[in-house]
Protein backbone atom coordinates (compact mmCIF):
# COMPACT_ATOMS: atom_id res chain seq x y z
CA UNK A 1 92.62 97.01 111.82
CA UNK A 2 91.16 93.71 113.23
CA UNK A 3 90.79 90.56 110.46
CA UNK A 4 87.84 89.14 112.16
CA UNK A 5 86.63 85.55 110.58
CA UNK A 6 83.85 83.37 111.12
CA UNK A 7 84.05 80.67 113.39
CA UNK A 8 83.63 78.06 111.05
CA UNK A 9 86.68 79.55 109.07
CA UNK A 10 88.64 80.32 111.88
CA UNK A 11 88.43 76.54 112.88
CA UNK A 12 89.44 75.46 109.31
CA UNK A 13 92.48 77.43 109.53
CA UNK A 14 93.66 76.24 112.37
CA UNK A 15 92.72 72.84 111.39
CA UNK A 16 95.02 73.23 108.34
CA UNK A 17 97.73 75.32 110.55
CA UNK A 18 98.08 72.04 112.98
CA UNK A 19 98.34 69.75 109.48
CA UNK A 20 101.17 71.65 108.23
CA UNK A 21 103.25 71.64 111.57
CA UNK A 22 102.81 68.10 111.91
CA UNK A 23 103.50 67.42 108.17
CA UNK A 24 106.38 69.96 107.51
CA UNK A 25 107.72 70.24 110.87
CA UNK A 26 107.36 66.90 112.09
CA UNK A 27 105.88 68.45 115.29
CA UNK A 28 102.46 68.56 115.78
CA UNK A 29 100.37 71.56 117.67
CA UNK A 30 97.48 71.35 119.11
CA UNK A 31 94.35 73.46 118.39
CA UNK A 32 95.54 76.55 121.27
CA UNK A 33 98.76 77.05 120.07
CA UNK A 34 97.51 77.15 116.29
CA UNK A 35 94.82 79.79 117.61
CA UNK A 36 97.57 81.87 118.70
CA UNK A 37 99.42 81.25 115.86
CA UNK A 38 96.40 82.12 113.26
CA UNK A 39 96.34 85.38 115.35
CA UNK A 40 99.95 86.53 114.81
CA UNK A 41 98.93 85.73 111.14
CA UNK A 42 95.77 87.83 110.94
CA UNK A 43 97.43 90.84 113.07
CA UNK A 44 100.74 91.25 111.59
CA UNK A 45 100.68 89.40 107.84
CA UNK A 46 97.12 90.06 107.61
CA UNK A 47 96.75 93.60 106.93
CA UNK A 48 99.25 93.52 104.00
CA UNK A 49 97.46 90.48 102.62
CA UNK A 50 93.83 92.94 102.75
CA UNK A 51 95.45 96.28 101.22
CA UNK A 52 97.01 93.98 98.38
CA UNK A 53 93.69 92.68 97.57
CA UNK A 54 91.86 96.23 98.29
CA UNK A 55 94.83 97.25 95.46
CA UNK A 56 93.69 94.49 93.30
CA UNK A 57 90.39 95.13 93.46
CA UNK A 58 90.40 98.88 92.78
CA UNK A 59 93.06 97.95 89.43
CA UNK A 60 89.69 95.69 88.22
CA UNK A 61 86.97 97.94 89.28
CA UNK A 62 89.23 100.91 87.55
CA UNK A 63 89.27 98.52 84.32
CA UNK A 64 85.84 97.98 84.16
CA UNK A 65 84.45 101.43 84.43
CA UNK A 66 87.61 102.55 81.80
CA UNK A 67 85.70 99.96 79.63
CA UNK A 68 82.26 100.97 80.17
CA UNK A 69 81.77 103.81 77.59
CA UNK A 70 82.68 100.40 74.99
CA UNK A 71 80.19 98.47 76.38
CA UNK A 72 77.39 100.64 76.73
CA UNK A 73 78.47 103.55 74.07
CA UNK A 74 75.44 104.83 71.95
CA UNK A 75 75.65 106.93 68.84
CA UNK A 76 74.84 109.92 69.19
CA UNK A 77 72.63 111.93 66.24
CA UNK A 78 73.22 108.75 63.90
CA UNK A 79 69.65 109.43 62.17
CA UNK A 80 71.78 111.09 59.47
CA UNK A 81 73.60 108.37 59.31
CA UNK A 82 71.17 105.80 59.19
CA UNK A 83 69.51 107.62 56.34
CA UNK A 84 72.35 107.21 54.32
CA UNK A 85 73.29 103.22 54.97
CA UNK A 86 69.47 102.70 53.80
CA UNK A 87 69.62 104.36 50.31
């Protein structure tokens, strides 16, 4: 699988990759090494980073519709009991 991001993105990231070498490292890179870098990140950390948040996502989607017979419930054959509540 191939993390594929925008180029606008991809330039933030390795704007903010080249930041933290030169802040935390004390060595700065320039903008081809933190390409390369960014890669390694999106090929090999990547993919564990996406099937967490696929994992994540199906936990809330699974809440939701587990919660959806409370939300949209109706009574069913409640004239009966209508009736009664009215007398």
């Amino acid at each position: 699988m191939s993390i594929e991001l925008k180029n606008e993105i991809r330039q933030q990231a390795c704007d903010s990759l080249q930041r933290y070498c030169a802040d935390h490292f004390e060595e700065p890179i320039g903008n081809l090494k933190a390409q390369h870098l960014l890669d390694f990140i999106l090929q090999e950390i990547g993919p564990s980073i996406y099937n967490r948040a696929v994992q994540d996502v199906q936990a809330h989607l699974l809440t939701r519709v587990q919660e959806l017979d409370f939300d949209i419930h109706e009574e069913e054959f409640s004239y009966w009991t209508q009736q009664k509540k009215r007398r």
